[in-house]
N, C-alpha and C. Protein backbone atom coordinates (compact mmCIF):
# COMPACT_ATOMS: atom_id res chain seq x y z
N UNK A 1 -6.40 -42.74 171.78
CA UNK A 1 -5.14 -42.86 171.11
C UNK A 1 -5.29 -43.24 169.65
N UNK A 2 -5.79 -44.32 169.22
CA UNK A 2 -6.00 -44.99 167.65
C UNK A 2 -6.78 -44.06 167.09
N UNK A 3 -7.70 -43.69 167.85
CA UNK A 3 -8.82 -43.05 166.54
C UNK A 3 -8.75 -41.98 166.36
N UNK A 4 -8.15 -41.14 167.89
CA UNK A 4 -7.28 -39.69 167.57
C UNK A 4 -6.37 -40.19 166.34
N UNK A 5 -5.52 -40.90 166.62
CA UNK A 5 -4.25 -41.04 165.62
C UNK A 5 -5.06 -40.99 164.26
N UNK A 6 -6.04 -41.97 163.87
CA UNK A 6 -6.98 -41.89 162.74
C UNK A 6 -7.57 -40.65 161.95
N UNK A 7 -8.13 -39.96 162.94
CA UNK A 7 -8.64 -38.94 162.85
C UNK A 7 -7.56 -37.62 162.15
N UNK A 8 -6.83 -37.59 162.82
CA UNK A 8 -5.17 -36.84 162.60
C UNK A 8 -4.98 -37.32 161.14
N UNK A 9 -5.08 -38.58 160.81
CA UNK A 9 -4.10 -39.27 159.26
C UNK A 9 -4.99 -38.60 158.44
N UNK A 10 -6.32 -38.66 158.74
CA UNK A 10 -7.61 -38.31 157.68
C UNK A 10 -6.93 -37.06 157.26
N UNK A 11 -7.24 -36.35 158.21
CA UNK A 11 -7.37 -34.68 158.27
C UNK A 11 -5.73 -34.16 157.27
N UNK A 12 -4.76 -35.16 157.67
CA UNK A 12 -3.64 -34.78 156.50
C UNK A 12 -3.57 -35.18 155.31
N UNK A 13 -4.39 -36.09 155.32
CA UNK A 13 -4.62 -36.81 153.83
C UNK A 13 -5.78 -36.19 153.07
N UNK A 14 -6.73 -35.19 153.69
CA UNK A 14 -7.33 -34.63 152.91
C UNK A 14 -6.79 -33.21 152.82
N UNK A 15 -5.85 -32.75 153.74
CA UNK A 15 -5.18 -31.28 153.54
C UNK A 15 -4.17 -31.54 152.28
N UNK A 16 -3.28 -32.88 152.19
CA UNK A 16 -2.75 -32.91 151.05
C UNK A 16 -3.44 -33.00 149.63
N UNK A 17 -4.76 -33.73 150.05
CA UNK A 17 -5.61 -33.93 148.91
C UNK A 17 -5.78 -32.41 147.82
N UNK A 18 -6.09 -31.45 149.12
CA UNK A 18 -6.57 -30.09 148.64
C UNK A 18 -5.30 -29.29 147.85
N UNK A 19 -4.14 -29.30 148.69
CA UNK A 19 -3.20 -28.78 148.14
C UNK A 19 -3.05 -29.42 147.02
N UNK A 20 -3.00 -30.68 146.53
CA UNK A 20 -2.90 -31.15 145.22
C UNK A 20 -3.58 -30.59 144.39
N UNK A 21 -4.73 -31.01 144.52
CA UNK A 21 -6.22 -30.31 143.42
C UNK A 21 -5.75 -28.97 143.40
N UNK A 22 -5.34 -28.33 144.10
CA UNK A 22 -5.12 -26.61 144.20
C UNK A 22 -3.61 -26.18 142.89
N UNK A 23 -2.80 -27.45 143.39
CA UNK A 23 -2.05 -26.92 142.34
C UNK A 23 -1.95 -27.86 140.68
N UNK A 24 -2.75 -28.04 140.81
CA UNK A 24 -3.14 -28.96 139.55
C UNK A 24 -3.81 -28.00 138.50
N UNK A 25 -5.02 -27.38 139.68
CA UNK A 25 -5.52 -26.14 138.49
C UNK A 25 -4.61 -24.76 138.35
N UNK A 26 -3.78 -24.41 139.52
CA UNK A 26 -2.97 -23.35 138.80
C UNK A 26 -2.15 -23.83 137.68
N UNK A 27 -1.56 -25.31 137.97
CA UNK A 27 -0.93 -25.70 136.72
C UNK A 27 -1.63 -25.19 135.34
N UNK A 28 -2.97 -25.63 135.65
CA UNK A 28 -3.84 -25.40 134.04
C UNK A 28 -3.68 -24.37 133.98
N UNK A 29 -4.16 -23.27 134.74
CA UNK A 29 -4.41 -21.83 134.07
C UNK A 29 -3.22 -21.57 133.97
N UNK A 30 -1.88 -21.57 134.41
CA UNK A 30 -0.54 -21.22 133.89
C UNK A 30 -0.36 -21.71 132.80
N UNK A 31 -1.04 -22.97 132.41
CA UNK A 31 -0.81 -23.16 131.28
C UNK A 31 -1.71 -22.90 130.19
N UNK A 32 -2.81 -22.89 129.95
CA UNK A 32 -3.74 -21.92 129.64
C UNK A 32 -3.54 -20.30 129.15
N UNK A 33 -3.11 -19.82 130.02
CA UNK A 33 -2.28 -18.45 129.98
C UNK A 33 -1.09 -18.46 128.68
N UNK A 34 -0.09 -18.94 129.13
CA UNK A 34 0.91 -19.24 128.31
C UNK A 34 0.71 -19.44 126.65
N UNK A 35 -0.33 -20.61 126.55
CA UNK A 35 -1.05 -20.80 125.47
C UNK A 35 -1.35 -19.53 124.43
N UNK A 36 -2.63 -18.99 124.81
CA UNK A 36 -2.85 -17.91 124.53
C UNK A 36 -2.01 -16.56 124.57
N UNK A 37 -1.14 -16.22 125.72
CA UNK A 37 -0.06 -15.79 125.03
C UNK A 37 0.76 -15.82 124.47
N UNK A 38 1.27 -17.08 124.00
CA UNK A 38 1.99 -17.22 123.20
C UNK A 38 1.55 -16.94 121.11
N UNK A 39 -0.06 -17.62 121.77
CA UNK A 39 -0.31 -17.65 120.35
C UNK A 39 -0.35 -16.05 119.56
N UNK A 40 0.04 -14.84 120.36
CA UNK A 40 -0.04 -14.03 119.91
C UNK A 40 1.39 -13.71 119.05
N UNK A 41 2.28 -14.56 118.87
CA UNK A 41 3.26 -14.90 117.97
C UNK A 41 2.71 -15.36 117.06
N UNK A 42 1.99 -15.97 116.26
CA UNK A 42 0.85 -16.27 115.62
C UNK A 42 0.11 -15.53 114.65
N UNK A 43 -0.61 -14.98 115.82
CA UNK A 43 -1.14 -13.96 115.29
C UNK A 43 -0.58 -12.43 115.79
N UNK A 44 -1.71 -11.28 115.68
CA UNK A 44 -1.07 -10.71 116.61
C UNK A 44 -2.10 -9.60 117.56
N UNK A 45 -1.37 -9.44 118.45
CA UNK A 45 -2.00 -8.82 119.61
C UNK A 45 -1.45 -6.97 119.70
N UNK A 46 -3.00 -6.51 119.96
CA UNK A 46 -2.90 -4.81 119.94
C UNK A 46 -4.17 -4.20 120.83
N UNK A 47 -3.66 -3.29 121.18
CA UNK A 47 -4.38 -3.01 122.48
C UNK A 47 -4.43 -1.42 122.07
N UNK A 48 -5.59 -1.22 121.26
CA UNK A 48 -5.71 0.13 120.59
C UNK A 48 -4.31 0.85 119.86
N UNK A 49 -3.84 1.77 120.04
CA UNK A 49 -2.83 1.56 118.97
C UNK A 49 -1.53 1.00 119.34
N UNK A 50 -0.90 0.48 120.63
CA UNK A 50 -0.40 -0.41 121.11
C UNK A 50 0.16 -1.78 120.46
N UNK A 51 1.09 -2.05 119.85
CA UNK A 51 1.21 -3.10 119.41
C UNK A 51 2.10 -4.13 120.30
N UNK A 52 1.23 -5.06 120.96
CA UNK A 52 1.71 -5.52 122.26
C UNK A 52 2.92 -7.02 121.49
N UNK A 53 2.59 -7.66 120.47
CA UNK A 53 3.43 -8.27 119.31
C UNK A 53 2.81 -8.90 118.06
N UNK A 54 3.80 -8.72 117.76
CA UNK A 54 3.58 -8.68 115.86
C UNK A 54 3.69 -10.14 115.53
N UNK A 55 2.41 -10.85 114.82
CA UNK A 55 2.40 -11.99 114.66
C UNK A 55 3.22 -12.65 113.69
N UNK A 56 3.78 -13.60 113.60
CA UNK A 56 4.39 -14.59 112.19
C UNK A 56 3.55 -14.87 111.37
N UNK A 57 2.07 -15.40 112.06
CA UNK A 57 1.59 -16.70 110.94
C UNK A 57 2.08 -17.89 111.24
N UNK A 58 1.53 -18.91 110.25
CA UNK A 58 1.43 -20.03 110.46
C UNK A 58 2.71 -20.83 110.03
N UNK A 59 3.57 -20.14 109.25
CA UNK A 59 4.46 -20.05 108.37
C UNK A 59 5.92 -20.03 108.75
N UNK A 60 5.65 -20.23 110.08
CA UNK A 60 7.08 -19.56 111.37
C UNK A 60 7.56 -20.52 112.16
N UNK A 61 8.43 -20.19 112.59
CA UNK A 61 9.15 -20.89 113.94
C UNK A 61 8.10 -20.49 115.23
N UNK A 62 7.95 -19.75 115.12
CA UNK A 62 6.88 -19.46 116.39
C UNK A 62 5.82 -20.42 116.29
N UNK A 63 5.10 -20.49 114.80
CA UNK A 63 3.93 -21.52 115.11
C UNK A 63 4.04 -22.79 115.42
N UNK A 64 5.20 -23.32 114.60
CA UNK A 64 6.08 -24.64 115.37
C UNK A 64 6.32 -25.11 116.68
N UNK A 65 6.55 -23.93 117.16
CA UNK A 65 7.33 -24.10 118.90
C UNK A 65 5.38 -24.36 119.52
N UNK A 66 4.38 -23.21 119.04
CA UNK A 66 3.55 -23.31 119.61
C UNK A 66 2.72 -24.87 119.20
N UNK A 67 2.79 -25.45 118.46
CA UNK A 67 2.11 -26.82 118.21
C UNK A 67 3.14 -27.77 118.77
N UNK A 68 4.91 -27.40 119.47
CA UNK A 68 5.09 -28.15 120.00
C UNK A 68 4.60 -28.55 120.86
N UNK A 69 4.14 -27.06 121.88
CA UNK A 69 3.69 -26.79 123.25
C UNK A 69 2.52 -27.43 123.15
N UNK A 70 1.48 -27.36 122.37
CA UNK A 70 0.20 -27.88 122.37
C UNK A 70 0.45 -29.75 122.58
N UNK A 71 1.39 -30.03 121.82
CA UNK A 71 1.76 -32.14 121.93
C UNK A 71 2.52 -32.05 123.22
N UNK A 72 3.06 -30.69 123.71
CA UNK A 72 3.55 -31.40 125.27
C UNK A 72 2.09 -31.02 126.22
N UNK A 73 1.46 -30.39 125.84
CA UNK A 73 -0.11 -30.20 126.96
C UNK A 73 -0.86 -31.54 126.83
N UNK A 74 -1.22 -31.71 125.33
CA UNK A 74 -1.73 -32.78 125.03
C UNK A 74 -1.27 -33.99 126.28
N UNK A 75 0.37 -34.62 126.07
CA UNK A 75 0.82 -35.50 126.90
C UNK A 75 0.78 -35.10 128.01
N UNK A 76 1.21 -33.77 128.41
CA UNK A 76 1.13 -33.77 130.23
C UNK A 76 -0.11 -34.23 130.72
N UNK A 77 -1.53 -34.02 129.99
CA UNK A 77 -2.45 -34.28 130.72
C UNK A 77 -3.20 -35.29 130.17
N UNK A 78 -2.33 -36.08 129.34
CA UNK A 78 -2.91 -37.72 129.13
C UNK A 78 -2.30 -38.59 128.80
N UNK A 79 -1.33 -38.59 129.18
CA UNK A 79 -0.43 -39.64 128.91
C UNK A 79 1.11 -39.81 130.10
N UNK A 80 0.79 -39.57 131.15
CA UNK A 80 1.41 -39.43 132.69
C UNK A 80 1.88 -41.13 133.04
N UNK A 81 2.90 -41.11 133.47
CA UNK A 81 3.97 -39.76 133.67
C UNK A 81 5.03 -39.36 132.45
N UNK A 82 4.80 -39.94 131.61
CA UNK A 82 5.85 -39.42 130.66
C UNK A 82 5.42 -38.31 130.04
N UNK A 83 4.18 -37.98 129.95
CA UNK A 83 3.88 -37.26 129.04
C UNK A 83 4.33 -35.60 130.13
N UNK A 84 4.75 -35.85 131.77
CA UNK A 84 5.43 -34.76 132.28
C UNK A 84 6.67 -33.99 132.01
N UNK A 85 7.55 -35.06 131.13
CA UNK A 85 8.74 -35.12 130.76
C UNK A 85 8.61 -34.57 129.41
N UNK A 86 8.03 -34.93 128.92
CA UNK A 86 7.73 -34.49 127.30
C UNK A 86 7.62 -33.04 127.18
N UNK A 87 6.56 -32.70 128.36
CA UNK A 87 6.02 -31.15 128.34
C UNK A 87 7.06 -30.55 128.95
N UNK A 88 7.96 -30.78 129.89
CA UNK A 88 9.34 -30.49 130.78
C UNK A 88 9.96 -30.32 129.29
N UNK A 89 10.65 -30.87 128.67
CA UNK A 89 11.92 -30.75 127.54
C UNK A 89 11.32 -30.10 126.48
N UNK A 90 9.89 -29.91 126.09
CA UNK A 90 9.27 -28.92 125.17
C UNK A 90 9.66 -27.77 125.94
N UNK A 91 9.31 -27.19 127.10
CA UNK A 91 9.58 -25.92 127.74
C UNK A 91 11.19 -25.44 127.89
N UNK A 92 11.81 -26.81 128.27
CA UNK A 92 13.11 -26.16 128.75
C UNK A 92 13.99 -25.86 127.22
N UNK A 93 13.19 -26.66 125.74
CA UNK A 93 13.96 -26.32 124.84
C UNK A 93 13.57 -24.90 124.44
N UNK A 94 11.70 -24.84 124.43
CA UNK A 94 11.81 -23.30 124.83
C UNK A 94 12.38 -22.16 124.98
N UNK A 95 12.25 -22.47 126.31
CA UNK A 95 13.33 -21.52 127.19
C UNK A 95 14.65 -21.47 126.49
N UNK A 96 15.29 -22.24 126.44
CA UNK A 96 16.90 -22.18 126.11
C UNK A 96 16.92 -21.61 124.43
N UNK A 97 16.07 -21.81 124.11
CA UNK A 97 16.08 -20.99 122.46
C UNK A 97 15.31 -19.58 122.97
N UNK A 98 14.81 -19.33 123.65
CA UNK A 98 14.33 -17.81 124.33
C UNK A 98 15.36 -17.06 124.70
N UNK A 99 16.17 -17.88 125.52
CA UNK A 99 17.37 -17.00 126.56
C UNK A 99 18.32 -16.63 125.28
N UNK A 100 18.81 -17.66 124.35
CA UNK A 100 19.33 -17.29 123.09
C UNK A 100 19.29 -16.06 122.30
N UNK A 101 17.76 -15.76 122.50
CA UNK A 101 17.32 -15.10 121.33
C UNK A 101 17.29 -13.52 122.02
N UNK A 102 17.36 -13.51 123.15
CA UNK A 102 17.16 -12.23 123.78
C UNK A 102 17.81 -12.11 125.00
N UNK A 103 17.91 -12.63 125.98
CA UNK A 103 18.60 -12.66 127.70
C UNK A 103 19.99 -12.67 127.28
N UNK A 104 20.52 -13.61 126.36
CA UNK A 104 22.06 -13.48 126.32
C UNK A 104 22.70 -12.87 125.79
N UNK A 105 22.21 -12.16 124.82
CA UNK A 105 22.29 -10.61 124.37
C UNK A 105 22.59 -9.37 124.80
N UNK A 106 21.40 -9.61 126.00
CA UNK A 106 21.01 -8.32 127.34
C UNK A 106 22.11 -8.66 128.24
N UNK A 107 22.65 -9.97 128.67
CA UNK A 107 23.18 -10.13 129.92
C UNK A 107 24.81 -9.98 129.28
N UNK A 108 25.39 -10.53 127.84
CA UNK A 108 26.70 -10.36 127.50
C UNK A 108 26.71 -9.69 126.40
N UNK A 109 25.91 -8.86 125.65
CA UNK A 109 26.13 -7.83 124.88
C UNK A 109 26.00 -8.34 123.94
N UNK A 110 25.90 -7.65 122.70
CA UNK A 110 25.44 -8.18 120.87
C UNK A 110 26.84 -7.27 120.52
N UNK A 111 26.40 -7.71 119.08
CA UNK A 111 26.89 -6.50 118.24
C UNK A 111 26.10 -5.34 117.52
N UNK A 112 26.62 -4.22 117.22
CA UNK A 112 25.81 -3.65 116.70
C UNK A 112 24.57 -3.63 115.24
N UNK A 113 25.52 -4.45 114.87
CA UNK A 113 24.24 -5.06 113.87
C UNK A 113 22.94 -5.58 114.80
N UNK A 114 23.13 -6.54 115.60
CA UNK A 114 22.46 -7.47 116.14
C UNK A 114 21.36 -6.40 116.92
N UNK A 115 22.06 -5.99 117.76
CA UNK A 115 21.02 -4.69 118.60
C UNK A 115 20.15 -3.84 117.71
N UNK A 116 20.86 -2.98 116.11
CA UNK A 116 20.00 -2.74 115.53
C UNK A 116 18.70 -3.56 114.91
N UNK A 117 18.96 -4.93 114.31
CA UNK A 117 18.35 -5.69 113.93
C UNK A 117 17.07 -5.93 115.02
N UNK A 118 17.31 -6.06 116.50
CA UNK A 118 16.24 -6.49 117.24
C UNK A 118 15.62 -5.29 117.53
N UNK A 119 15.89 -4.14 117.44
CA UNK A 119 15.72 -2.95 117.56
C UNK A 119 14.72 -2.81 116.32
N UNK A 120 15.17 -2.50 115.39
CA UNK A 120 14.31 -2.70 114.47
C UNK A 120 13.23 -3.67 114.38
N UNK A 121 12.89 -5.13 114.56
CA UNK A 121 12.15 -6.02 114.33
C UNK A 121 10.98 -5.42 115.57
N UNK A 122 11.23 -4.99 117.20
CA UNK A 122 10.49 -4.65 117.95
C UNK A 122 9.87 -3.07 118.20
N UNK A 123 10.24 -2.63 117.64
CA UNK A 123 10.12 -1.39 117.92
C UNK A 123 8.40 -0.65 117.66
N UNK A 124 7.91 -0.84 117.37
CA UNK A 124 6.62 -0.77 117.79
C UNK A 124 5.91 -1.22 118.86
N UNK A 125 6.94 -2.24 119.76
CA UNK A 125 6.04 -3.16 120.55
C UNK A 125 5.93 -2.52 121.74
N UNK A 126 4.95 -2.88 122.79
CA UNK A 126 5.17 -2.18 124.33
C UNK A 126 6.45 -2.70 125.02
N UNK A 127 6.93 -1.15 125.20
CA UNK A 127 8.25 -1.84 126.41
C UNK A 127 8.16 -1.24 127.85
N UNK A 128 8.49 -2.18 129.05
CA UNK A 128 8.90 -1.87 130.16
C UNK A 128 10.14 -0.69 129.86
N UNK A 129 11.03 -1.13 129.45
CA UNK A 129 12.11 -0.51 129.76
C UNK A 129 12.41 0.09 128.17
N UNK A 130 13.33 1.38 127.82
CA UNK A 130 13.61 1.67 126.87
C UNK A 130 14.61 1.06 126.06
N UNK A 131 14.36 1.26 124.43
CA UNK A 131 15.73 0.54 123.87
C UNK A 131 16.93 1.44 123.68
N UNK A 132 17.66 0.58 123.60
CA UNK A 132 19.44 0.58 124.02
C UNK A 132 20.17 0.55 122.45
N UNK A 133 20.67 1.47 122.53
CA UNK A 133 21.65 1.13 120.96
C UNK A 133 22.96 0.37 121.42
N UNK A 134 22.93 -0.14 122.54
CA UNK A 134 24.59 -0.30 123.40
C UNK A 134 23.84 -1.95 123.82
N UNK A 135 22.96 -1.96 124.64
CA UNK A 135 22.24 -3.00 124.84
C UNK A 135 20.65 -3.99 124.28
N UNK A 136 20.94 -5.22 124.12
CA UNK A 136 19.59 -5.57 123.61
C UNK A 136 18.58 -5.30 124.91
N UNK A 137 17.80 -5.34 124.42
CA UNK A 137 16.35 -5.01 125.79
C UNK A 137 14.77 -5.53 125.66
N UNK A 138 14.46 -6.59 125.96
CA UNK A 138 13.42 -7.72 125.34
C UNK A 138 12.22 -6.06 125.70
N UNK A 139 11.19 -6.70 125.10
CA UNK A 139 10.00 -5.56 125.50
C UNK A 139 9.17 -6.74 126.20
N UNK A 140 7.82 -5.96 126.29
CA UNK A 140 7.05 -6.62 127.38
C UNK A 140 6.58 -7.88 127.17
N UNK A 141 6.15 -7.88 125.49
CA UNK A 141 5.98 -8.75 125.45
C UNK A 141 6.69 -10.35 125.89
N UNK A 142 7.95 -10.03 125.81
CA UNK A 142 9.03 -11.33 125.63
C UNK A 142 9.06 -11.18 126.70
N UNK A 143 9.22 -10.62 127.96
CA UNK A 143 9.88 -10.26 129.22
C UNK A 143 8.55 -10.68 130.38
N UNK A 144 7.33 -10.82 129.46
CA UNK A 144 5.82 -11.95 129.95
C UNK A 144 5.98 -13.65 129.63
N UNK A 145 6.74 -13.45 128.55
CA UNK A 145 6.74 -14.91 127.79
C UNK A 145 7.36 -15.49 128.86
N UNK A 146 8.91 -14.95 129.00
CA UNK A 146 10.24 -15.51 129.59
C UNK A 146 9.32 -15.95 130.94
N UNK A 147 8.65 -15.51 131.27
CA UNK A 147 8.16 -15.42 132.73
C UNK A 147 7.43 -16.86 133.05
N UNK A 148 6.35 -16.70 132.26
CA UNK A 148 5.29 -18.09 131.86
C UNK A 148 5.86 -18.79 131.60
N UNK A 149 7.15 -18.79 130.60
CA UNK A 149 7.29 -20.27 130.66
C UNK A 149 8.44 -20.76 131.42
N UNK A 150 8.69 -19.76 132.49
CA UNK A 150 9.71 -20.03 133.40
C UNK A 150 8.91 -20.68 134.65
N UNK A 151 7.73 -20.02 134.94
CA UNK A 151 6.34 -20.51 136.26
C UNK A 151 6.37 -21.35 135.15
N UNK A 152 5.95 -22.06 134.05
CA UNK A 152 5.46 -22.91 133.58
C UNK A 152 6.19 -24.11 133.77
N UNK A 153 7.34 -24.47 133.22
CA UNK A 153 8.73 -25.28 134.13
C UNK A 153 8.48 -25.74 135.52
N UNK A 154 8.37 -24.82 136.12
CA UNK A 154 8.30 -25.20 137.57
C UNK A 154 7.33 -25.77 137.74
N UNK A 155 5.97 -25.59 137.56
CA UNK A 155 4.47 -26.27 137.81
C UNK A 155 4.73 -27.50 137.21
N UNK A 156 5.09 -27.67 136.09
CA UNK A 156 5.38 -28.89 135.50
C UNK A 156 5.82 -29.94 136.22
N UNK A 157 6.97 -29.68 137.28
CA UNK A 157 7.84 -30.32 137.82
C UNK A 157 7.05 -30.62 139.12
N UNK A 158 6.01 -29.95 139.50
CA UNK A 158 4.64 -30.28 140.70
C UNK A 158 4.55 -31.50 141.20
């Protein structure tokens, strides 16, 4: 009875052990990932003549957001538990300046300036889906971002 029972506690306390460690490192490489894709706002990323996105520089809102992300990695993984929260409200401000800039566009319509304007700024880039003179339409690149740092949110919250 006891040492069965013992035996049993072990065996869940090291199955939880594993699942932890397990999602600790997808945390990293999701975040890892993210990183590096992001920094291709930055700079920029091309895949033979493919222009997967067109960098800012250092000089941008993009490089900003990305050295935010770097002081919320920094804290998530040394300075716990707050530093979970830190990296949580870096992402979700993220996100909510992402959905801004492109999803709420796509989901309640622009104007035509606006559609030309993003139309114009992307249009070299790889797209899933074609552009819309009626609708905005993120390309692949943004429509990877939205993604990562949407899994990224969630792992956070692990």
């Amino acid at each position: 009875g006891v040492i069965l029972w013992m035996v049993e506690e072990a065996a869940k306390h090291e199955f939880v052990e594993i699942i932890r460690r397990s999602i600790t490192m997808i945390t990293i490489w999701i975040q890892i990932v993210l990183w590096i894709w992001f920094l291709g706002c930055t700079t920029t990323y091309r895949a033979g003549k493919y222009l997967l996105v067109e960098g800012m520089g250092i000089k941008s809102a993009e490089f900003i957001m990305l050295c935010l992300y770097s002081i919320g990695l920094v804290a998530y993984h040394f300075f716990q538990p707050a530093g979970k929260w830190i990296l949580f409200a870096v992402l979700v401000l993220w996100f909510t300046v992402q959905f801004f800039c492109h999803w709420y566009y796509t989901l309640f319509g622009a104007s035509e300036k606006k559609i030309k304007g993003y139309n114009e700024c992307f249009r070299d880039s790889v797209r899933i889906f074609p552009m819309s003179e009626k609708r905005l339409v993120p390309d692949f690149y943004h429509i990877i971002l939205h993604i990562l740092i949407l899994t990224n949110i969630v792992f956070c919250l692990l």
